[in-house]
C-alpha atoms as a PDB file:
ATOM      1  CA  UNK A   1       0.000   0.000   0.000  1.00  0.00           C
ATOM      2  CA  UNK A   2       1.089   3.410  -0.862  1.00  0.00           C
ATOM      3  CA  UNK A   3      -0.335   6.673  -1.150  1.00  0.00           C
ATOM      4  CA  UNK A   4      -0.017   8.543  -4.914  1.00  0.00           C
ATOM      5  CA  UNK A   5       1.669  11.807  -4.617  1.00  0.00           C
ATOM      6  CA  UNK A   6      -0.819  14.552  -6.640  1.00  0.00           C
ATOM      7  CA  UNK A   7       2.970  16.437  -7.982  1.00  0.00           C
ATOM      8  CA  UNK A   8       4.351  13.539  -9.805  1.00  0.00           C
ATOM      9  CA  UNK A   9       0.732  12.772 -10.957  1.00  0.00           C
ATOM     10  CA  UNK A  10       0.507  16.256 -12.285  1.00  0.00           C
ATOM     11  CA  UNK A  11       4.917  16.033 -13.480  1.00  0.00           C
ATOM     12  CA  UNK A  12       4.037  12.915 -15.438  1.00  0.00           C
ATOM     13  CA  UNK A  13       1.096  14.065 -16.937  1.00  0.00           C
ATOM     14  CA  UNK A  14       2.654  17.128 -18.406  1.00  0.00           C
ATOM     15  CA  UNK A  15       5.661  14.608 -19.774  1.00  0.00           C
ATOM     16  CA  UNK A  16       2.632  13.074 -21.517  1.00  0.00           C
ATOM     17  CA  UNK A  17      -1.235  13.053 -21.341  1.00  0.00           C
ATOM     18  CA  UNK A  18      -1.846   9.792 -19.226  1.00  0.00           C
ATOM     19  CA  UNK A  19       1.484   9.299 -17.983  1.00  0.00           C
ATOM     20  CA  UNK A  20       0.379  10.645 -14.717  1.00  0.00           C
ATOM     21  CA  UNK A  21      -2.937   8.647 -14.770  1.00  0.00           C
ATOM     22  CA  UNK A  22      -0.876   5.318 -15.158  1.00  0.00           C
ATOM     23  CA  UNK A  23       0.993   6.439 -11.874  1.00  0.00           C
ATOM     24  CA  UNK A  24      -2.145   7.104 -10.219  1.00  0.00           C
ATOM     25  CA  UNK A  25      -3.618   3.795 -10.911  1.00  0.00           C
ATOM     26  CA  UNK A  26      -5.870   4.003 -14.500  1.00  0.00           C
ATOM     27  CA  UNK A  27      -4.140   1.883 -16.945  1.00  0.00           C
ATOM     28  CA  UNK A  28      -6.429   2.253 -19.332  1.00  0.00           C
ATOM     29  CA  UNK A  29      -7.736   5.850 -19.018  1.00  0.00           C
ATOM     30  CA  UNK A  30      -4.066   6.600 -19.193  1.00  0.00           C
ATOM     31  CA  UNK A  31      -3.379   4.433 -22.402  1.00  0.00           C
ATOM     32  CA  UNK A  32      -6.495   6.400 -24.530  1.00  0.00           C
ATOM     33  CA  UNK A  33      -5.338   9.550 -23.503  1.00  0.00           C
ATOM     34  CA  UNK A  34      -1.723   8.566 -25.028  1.00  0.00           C
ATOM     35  CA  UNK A  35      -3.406   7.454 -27.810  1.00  0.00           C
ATOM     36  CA  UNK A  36      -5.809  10.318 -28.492  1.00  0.00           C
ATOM     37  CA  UNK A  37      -2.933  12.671 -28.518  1.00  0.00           C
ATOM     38  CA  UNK A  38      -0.826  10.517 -31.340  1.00  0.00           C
ATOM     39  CA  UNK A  39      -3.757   9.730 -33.200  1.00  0.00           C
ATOM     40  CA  UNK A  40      -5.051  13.080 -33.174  1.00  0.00           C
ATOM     41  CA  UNK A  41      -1.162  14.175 -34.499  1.00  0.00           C
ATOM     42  CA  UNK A  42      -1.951  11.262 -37.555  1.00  0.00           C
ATOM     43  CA  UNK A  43      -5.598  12.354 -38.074  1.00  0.00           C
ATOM     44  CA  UNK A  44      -4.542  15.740 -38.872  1.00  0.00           C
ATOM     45  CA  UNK A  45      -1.559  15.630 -40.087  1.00  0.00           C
ATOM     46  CA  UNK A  46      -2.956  13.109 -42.702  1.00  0.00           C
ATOM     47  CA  UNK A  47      -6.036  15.542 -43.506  1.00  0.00           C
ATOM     48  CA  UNK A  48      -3.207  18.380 -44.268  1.00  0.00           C
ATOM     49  CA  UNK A  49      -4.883  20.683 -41.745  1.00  0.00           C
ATOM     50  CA  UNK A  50      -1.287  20.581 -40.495  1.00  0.00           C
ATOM     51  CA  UNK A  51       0.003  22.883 -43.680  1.00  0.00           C
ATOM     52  CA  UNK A  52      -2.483  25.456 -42.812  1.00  0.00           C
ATOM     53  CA  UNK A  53      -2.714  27.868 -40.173  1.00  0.00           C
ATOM     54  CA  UNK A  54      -5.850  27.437 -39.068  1.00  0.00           C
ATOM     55  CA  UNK A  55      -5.339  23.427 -38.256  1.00  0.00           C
ATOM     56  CA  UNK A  56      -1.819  24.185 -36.704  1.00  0.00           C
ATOM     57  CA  UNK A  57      -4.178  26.701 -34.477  1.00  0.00           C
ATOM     58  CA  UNK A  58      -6.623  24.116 -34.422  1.00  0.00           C
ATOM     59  CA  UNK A  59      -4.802  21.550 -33.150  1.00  0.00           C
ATOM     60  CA  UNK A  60      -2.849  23.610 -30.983  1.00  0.00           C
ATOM     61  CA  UNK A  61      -6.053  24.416 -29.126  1.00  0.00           C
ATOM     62  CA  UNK A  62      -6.966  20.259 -29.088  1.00  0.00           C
ATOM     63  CA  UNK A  63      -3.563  20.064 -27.414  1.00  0.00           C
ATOM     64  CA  UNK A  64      -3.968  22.645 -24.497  1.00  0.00           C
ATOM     65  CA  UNK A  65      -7.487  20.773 -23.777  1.00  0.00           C
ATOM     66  CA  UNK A  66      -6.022  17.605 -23.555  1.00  0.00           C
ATOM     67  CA  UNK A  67      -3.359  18.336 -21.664  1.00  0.00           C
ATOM     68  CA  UNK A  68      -5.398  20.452 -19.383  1.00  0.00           C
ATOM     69  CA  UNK A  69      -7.778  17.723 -19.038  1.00  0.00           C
ATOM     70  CA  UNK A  70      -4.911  15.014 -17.695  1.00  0.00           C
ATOM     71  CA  UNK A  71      -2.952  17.393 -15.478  1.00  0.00           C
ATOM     72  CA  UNK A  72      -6.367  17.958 -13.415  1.00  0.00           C
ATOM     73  CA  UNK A  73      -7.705  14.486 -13.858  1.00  0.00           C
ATOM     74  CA  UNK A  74      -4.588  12.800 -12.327  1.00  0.00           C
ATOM     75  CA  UNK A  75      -3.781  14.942 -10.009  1.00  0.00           C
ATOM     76  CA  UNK A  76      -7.895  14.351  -8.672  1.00  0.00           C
ATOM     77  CA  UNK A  77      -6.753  10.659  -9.178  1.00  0.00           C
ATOM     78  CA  UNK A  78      -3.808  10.648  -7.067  1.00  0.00           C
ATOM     79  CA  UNK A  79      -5.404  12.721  -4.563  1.00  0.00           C
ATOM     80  CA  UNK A  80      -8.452   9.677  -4.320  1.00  0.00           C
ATOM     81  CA  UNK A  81      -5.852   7.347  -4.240  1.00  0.00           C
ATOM     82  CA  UNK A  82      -4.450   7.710  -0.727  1.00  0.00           C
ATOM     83  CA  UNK A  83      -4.591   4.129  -0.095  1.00  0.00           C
ATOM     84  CA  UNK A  84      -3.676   2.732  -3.094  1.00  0.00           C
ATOM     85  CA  UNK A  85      -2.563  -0.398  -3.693  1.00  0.00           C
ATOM     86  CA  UNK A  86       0.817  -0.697  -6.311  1.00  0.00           C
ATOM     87  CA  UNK A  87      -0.045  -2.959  -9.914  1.00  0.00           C
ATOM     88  CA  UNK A  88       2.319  -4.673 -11.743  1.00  0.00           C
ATOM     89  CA  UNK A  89       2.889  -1.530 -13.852  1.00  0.00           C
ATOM     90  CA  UNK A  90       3.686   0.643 -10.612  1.00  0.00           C
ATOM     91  CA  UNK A  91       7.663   0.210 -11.043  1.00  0.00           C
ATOM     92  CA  UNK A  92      10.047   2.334 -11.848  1.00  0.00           C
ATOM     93  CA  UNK A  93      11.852   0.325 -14.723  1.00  0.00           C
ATOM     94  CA  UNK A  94       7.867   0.265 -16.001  1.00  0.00           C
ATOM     95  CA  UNK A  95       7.810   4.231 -15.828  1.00  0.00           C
ATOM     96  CA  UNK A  96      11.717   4.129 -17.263  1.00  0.00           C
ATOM     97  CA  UNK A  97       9.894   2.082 -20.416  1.00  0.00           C
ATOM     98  CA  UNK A  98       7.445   3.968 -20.962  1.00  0.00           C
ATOM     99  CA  UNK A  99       9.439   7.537 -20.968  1.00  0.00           C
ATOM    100  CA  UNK A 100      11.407   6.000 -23.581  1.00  0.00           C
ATOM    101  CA  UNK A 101       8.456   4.893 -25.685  1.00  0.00           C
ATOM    102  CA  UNK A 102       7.001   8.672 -25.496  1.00  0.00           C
ATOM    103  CA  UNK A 103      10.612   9.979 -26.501  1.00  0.00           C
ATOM    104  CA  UNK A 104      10.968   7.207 -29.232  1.00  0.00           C
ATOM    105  CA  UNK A 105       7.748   7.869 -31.051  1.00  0.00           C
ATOM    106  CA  UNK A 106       7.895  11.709 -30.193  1.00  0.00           C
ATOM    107  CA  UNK A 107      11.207  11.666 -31.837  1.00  0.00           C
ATOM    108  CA  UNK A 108      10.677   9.617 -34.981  1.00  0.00           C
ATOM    109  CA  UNK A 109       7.097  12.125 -35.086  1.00  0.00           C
ATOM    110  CA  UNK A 110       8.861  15.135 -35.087  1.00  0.00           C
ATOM    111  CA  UNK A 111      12.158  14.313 -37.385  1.00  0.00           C
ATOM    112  CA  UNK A 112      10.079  12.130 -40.168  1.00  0.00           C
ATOM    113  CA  UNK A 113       6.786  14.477 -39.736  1.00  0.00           C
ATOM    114  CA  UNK A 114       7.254  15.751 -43.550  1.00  0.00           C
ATOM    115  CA  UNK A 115       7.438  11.685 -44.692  1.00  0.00           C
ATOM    116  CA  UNK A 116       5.195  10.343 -42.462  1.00  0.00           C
ATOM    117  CA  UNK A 117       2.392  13.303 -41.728  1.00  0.00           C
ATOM    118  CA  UNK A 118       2.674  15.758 -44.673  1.00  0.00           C
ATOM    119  CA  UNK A 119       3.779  18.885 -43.007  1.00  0.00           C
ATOM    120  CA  UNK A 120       6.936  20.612 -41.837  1.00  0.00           C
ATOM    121  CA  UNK A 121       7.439  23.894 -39.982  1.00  0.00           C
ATOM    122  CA  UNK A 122       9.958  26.563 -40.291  1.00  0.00           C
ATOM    123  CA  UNK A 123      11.540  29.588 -39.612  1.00  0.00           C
ATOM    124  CA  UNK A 124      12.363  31.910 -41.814  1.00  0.00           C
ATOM    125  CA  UNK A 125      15.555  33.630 -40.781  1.00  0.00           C
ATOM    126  CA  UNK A 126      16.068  35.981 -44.064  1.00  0.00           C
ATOM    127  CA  UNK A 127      15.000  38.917 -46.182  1.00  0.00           C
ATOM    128  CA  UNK A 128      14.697  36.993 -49.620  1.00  0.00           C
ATOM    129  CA  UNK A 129      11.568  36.455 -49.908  1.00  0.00           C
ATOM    130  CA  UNK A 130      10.293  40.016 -48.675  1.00  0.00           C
ATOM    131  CA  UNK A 131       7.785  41.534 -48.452  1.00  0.00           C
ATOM    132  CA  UNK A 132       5.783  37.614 -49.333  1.00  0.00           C
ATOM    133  CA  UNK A 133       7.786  36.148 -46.346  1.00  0.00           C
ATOM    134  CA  UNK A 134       9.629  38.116 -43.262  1.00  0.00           C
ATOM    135  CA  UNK A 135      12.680  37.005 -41.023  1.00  0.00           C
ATOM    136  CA  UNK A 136      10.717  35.833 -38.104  1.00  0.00           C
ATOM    137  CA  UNK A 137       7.578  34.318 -39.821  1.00  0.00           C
ATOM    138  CA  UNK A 138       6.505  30.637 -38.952  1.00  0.00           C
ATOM    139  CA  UNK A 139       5.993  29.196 -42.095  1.00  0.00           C
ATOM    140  CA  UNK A 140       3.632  25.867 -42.744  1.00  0.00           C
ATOM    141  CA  UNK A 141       5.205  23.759 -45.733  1.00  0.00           C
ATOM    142  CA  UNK A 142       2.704  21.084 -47.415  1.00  0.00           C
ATOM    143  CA  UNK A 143       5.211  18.044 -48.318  1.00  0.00           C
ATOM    144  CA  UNK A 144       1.987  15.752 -50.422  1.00  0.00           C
ATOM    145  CA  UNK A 145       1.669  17.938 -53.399  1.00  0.00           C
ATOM    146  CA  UNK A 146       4.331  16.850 -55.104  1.00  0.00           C
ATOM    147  CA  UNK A 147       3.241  18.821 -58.186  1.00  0.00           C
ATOM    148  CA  UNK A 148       5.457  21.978 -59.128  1.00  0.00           C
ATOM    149  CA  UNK A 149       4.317  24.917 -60.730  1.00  0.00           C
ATOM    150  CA  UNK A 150       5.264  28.433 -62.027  1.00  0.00           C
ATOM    151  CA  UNK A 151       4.760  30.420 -59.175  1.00  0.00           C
ATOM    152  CA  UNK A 152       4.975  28.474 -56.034  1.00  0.00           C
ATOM    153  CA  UNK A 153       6.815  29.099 -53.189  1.00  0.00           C
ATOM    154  CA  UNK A 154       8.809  26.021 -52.054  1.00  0.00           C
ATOM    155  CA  UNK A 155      11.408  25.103 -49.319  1.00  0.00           C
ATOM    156  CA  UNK A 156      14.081  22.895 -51.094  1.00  0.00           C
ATOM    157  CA  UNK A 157      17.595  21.469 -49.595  1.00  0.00           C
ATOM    158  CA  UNK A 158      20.325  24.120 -51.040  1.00  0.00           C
ATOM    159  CA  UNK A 159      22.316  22.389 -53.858  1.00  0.00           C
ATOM    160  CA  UNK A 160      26.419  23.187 -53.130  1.00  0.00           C
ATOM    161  CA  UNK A 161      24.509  22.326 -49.203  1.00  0.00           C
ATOM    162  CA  UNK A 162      21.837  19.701 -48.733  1.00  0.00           C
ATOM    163  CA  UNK A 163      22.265  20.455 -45.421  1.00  0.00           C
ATOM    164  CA  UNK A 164      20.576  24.012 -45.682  1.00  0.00           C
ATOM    165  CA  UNK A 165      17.302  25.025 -46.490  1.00  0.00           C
ATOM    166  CA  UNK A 166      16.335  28.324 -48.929  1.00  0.00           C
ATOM    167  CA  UNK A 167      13.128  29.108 -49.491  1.00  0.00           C
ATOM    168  CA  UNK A 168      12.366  30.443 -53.113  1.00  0.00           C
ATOM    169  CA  UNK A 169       9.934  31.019 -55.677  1.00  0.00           C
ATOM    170  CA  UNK A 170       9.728  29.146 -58.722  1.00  0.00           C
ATOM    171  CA  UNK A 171       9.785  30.777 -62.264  1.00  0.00           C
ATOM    172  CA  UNK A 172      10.632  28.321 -64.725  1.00  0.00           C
ATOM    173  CA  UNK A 173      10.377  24.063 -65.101  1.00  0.00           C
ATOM    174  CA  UNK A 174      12.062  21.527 -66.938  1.00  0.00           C
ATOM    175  CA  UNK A 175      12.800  22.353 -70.456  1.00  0.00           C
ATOM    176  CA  UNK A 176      11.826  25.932 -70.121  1.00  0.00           C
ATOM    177  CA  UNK A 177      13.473  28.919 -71.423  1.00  0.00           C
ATOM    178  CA  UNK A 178      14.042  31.471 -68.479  1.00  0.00           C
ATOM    179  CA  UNK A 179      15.894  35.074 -68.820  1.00  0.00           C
ATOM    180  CA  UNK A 180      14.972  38.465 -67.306  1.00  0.00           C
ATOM    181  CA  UNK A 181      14.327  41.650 -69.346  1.00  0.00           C
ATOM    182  CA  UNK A 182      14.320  45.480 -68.184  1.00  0.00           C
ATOM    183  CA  UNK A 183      12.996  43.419 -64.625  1.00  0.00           C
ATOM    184  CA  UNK A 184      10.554  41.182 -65.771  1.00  0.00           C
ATOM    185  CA  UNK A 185      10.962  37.183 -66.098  1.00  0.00           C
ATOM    186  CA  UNK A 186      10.722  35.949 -69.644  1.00  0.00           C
ATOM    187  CA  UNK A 187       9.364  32.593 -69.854  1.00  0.00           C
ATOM    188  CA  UNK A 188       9.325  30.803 -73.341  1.00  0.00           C
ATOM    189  CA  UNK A 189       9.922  34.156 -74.824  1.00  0.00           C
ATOM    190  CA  UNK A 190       6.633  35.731 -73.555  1.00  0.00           C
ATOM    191  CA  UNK A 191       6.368  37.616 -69.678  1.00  0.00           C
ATOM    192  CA  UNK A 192       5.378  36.089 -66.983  1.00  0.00           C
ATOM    193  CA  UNK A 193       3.531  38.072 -64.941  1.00  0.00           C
ATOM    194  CA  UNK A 194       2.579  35.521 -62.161  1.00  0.00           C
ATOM    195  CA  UNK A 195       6.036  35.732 -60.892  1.00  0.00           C
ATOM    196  CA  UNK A 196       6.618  39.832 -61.504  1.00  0.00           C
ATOM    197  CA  UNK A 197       7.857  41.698 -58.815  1.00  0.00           C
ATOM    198  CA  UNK A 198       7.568  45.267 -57.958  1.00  0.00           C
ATOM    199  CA  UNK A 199      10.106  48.089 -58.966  1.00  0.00           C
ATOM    200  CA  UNK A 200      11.107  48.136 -55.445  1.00  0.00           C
ATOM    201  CA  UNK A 201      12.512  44.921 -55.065  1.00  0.00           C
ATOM    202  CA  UNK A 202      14.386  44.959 -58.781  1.00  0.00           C
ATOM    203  CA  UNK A 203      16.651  47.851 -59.331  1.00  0.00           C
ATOM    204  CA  UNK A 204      20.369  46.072 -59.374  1.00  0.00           C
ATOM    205  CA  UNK A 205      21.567  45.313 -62.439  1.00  0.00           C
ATOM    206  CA  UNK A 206      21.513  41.819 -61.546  1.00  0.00           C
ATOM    207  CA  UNK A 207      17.948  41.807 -61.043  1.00  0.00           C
ATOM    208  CA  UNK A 208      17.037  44.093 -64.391  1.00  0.00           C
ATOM    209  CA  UNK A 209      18.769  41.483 -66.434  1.00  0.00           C
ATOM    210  CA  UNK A 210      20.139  37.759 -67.247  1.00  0.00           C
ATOM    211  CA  UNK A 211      20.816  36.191 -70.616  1.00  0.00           C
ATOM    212  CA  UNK A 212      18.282  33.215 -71.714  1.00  0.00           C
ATOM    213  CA  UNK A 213      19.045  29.962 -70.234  1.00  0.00           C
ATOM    214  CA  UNK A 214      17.118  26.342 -70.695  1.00  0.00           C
ATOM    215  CA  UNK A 215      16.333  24.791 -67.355  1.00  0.00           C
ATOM    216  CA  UNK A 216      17.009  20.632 -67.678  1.00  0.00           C
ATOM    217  CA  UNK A 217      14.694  18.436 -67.726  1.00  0.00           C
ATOM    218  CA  UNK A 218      13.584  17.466 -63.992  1.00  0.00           C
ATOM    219  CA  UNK A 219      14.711  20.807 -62.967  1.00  0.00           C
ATOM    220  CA  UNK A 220      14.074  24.116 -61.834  1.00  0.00           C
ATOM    221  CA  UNK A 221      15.088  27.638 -61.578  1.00  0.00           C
ATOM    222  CA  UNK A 222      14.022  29.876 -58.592  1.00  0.00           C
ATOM    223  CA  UNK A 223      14.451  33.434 -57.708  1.00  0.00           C
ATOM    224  CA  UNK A 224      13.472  35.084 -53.812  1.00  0.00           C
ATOM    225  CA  UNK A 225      10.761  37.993 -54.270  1.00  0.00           C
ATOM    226  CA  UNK A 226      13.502  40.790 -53.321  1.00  0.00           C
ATOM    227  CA  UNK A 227      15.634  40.175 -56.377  1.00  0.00           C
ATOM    228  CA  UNK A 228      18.361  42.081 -55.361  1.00  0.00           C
ATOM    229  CA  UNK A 229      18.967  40.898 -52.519  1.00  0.00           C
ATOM    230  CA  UNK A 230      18.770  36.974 -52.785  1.00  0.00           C
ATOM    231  CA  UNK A 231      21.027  34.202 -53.543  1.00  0.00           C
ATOM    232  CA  UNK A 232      19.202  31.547 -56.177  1.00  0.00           C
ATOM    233  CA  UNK A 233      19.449  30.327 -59.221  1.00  0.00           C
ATOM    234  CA  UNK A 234      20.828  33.616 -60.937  1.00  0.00           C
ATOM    235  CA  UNK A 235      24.217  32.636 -59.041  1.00  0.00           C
ATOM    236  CA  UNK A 236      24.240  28.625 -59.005  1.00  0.00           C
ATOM    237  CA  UNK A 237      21.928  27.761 -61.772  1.00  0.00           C
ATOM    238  CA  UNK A 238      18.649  25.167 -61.864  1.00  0.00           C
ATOM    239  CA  UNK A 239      18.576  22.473 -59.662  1.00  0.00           C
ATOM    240  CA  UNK A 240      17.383  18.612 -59.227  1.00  0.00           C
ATOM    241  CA  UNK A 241      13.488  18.452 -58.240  1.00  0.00           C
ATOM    242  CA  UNK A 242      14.111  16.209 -55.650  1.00  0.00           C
ATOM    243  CA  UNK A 243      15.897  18.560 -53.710  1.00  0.00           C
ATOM    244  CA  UNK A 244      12.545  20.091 -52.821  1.00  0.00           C
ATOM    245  CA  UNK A 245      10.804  19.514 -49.735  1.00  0.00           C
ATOM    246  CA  UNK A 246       7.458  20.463 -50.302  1.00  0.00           C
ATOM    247  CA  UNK A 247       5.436  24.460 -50.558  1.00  0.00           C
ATOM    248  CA  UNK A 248       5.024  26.838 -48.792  1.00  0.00           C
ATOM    249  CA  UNK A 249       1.327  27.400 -47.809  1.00  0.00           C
ATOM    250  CA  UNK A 250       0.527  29.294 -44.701  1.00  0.00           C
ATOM    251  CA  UNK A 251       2.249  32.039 -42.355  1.00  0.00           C
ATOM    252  CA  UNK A 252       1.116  30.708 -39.141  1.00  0.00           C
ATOM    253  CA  UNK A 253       2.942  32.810 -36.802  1.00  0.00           C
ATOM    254  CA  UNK A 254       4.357  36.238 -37.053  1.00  0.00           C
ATOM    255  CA  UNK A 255       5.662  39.208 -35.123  1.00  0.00           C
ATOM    256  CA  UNK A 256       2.830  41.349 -37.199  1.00  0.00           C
ATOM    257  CA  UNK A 257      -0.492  40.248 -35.787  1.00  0.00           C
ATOM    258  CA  UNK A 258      -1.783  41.567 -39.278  1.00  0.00           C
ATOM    259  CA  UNK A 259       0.229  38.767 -41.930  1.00  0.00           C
ATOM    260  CA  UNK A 260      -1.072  35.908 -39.519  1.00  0.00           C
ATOM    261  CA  UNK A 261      -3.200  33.404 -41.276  1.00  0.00           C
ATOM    262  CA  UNK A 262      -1.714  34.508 -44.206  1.00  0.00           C
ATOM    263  CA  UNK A 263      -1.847  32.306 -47.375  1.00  0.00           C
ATOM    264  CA  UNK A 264       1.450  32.010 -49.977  1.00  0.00           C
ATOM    265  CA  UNK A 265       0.049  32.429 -53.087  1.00  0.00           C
ATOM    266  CA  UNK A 266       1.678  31.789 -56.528  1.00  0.00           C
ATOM    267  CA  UNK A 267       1.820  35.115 -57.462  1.00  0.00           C
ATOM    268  CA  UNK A 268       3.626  37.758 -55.685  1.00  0.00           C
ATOM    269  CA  UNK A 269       1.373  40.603 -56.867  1.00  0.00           C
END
């Protein structure tokens, strides 16, 4: 017989919704509260409510519920329980287990997330992409579409650095023609306005002008929104598809309470 202590019920719990109610004695309250927060990660990661701000906010919200639902249900738990007899699961190489279960799974969740749930999150830490995307902004990145079009925004692994991530804009595919005239991107010989800048973010010479070049097949050619001040595929050329890691589609977080929610569009205008 011993007595369950209402601050490791309430420690345990915040370590993971249930933990604390598998101390206090409810096996299997414990185990569906485990489950309902992993399964709601899968549900909605798999729905791709996960790539836009509103299901990050969503879910979020689920989160602080069901956390705030545990914490006070064990601790009310432990505090019944002050004659409680230990179970077979009341040992500490039984809590050691299961701590390394919840770090296992939370750390194959959060490193494979864009593989195994569809979405990544980011940071973005430069001026490239202004004024579409700030330093600062919490960016949502859908990693399903694997479809790639004129326009989108798209995190990809840098090519001379798989290691680091750019985020860009794409302006031409595979077998295109790509150059830029007195500012604008000339696709196929024609304008493309879908990926036209303003005057303020295109006044180097770099950014008024590049000789035609043919983007290989399976490749692509990027450019940030500020033109002149962004390193892409004006300096090191088209790159491999599969370097991408999926687009950009939400700001979900910002320092300006005015761009949050906002959606990446394929145009910059």
């Amino acid at each position: 017989m011993k007595k369950r202590s209402p601050i490791w019920a309430l420690v345990l719990s915040v370590l993971s919704p249930g933990f604390g109610h598998v101390y206090a004695g409810n096996l299997k309250k414990g185990l569906w509260l485990f489950l309902l927060q992993t399964g709601g990660l899968f549900v909605f990661g798999k729905l791709g409510w996960l790539s836009a701000a509103y299901g990050i906010w969503f879910f979020m919200l689920f989160l602080l519920c069901l956390y705030s639902y545990a914490i006070l249900s064990a601790v009310r738990l432990a505090l019944a329980n002050q004659f409680y007899e230990l179970k077979s699961y009341n040992r500490w190489y039984c809590y050691l287990a299961i701590l390394a279960l919840i770090l296992a799974l939370g750390q194959t969740l959060i490193s494979s997330r864009g593989a195994l749930l569809g979405f990544e999150l980011y940071q973005v830490p430069s001026r490239s992409m202004m004024p579409t995307l700030q330093p600062g902004d919490y960016i949502a990145v859908d990693t399903k579409d694997l479809s790639l079009n004129i326009g989108d925004v798209v995190v990809f692994r840098y090519p001379n650095n798989r290691q680091t991530l750019f985020t860009k804009r794409i302006v031409a595919l595979g077998n295109d023609r790509v150059a830029i005239e007195n500012g604008q991107v000339i696709l196929n010989g024609k304008a493309e306005r879908i990926v036209s800048v303003d005057e303020r973010f295109r006044r180097s010479e770099v950014s008024m002008s590049m000789s035609e070049t043919v983007v290989p097949e399976g490749q692509i050619f990027v450019l940030g929104d500020w033109r002149d001040n962004s390193n892409d595929s004006r300096y090191w050329g088209a790159f491999s598809e599969s370097n991408v890691i999926g687009k950009v589609t939400y700001i979900w977080l910002s320092k300006e309470f005015s761009r949050l929610g906002n959606k990446i569009t394929p145009s910059f205008l």
